[in-house]
Each structure stands twice: as structure tokens, then as C-alpha cells.
Protein backbone atom coordinates (compact mmCIF):
# COMPACT_ATOMS: atom_id res chain seq x y z
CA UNK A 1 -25.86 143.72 218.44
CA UNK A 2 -29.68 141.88 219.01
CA UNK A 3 -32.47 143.20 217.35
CA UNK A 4 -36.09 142.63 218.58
CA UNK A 5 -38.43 142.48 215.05
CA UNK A 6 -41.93 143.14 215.99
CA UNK A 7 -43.56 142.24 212.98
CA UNK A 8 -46.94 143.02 213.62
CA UNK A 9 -46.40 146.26 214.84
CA UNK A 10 -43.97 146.81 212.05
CA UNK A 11 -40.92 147.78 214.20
CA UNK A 12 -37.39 147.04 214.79
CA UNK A 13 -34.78 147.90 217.91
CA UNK A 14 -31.99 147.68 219.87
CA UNK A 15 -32.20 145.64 222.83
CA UNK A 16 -30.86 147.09 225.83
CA UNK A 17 -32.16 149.08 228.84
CA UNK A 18 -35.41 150.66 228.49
CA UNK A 19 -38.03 152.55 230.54
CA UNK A 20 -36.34 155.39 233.73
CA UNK A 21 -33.71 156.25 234.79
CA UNK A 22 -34.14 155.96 238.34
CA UNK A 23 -37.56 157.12 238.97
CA UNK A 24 -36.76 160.19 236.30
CA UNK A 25 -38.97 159.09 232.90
CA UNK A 26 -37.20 159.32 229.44
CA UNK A 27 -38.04 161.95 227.31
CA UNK A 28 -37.69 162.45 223.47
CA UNK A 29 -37.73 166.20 221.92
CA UNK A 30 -36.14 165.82 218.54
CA UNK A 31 -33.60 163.66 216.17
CA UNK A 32 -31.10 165.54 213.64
CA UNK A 33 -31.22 164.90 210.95
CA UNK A 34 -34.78 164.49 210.76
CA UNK A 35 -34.65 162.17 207.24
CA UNK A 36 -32.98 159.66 205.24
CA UNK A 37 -33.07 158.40 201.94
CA UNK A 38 -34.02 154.46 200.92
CA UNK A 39 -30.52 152.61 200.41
CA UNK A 40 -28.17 154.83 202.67
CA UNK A 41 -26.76 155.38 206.27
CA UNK A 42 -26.64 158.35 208.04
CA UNK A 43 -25.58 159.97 211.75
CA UNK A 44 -27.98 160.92 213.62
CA UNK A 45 -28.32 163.28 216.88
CA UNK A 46 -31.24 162.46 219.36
CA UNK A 47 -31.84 164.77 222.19
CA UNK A 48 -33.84 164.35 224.94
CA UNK A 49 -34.00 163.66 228.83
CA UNK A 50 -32.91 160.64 231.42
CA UNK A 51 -30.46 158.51 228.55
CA UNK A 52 -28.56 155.91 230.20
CA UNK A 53 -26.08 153.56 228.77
CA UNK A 54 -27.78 150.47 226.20
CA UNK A 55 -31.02 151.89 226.18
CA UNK A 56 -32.82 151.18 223.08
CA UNK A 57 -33.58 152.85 220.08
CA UNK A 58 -35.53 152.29 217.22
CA UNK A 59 -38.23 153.16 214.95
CA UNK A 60 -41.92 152.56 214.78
CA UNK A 61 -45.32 153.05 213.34
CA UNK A 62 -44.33 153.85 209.71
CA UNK A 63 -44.71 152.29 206.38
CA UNK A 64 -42.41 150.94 204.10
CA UNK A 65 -38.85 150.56 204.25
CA UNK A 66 -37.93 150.42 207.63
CA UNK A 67 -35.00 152.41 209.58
CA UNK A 68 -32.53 150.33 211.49
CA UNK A 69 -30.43 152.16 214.28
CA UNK A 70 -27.22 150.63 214.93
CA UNK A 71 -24.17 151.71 216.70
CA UNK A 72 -25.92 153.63 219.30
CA UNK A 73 -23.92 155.65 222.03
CA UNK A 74 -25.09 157.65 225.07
CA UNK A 75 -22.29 160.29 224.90
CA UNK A 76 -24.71 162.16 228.28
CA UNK A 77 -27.87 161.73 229.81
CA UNK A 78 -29.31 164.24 226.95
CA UNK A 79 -27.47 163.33 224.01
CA UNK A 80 -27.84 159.95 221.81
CA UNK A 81 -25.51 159.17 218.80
CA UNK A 82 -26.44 156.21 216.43
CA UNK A 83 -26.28 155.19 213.11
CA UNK A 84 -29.24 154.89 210.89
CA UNK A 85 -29.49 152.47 207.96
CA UNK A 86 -32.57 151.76 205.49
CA UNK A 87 -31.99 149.26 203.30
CA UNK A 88 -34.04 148.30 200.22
CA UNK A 89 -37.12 149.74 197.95
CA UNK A 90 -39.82 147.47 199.49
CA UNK A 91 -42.99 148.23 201.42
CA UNK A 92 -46.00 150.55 201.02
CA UNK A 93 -45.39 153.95 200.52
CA UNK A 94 -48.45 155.92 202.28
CA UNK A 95 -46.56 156.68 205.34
CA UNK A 96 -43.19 157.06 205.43
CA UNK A 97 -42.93 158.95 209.18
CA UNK A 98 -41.57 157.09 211.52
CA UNK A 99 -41.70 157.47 215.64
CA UNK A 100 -38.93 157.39 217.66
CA UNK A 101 -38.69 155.38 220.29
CA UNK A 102 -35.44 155.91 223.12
CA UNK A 103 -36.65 153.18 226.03
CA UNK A 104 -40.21 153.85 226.84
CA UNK A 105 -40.14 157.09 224.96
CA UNK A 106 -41.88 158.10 222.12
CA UNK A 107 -41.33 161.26 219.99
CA UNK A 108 -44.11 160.85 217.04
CA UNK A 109 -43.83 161.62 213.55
CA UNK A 110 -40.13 162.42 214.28
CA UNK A 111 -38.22 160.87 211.16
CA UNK A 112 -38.81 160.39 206.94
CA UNK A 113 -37.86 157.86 204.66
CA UNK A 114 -37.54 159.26 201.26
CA UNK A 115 -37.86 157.87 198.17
């Protein structure tokens, strides 16, 4: 699996395919569950619109600890399985919501890192 670490921007994804599907735009509308706690790995569901096989997914905009997908499978064009792992205590701890980002796609304030 490659990662692409933006470290300014504080954010971390899959590479793969990214942006339409055909001349369809990718949508976003919700991830289940919506949380995870610092040190563990969890399942996650993300629905949405236009999915095609290795887009990316990752995380953005948040603060501290940051989630990692991993293992990410288009089962449809509206359904995305992945794995989601945050590792470690580190970071700041003033904003722990985190976008999601499927290709061009944002859905804000979509997922919590707890402590």
C-alpha cells in the first residue's frame, strides 16, 4: 500500500484513483462508525456516490493523532469498506474531527478520535 503524508496540511491517504467517475463527481454522505479510539483499529462503512476501484481515502483537517485507512475495498459504486487505524497518544488535542476525503470528495467534520 503507498501513502501520500501531507505534512503541512496534516493529512495522510491512500494513493489510488481520485476525482469522477466518468464525468459523474464523487460524493460523500456519511462513514459508520463515526469514531475511534487512540491506539485501536476499527471497520468502517463509507457511503456515498460515483466509488470506483483504488480510489483514495483518507483523513484530513484534524488535530492530533491522526487516522490511517488501510485495506480499502469498493464492494459498489456506493459502498466503501476500509480499515481504520490510529496509532499513538501524540498531537494537540483541540480538534479531534476529522474530514473525509473519498477522491476529490469531502464530507466535513465526519469522524472523532477519542481519547
Amino acid at each position: 500500500m503507498l501513502l501520500q503524508l501531507g505534512i503541512a496540511s496534516r493529512t495522510v491517504q491512500t494513493l489510488g484513483a481520485c476525482g469522477t467517475s466518468g464525468s459523474s463527481p464523487v460524493t460523500v454522505t456519511s462513514i459508520s462508525p463515526n469514531s475511534i479510539s487512540v491506539g485501536t483499529v476499527v471497520d468502517v462503512t463509507i457511503n456515498g456516490t460515483n466509488f470506483s476501484p483504488g480510489i483514495a481515502v483518507g483523513f484530513e483537517n484534524g488535530v492530533g493523532p491522526t487516522p490511517v485507512a488501510s485495506n480499502v475495498t469498493v464492494l459498489n459504486s456506493t459502498t466503501i469498506v476500509a480499515t481504520v487505524t490510529v496509532k499513538g497518544n501524540g498531537g494537540r488535542r483541540d480538534d479531534p474531527v476529522w474530514d473525509v476525503r473519498v477522491g476529490s470528495a469531502v464530507l466535513p467534520n465526519a469522524f472523532e478520535v477519542l481519547r
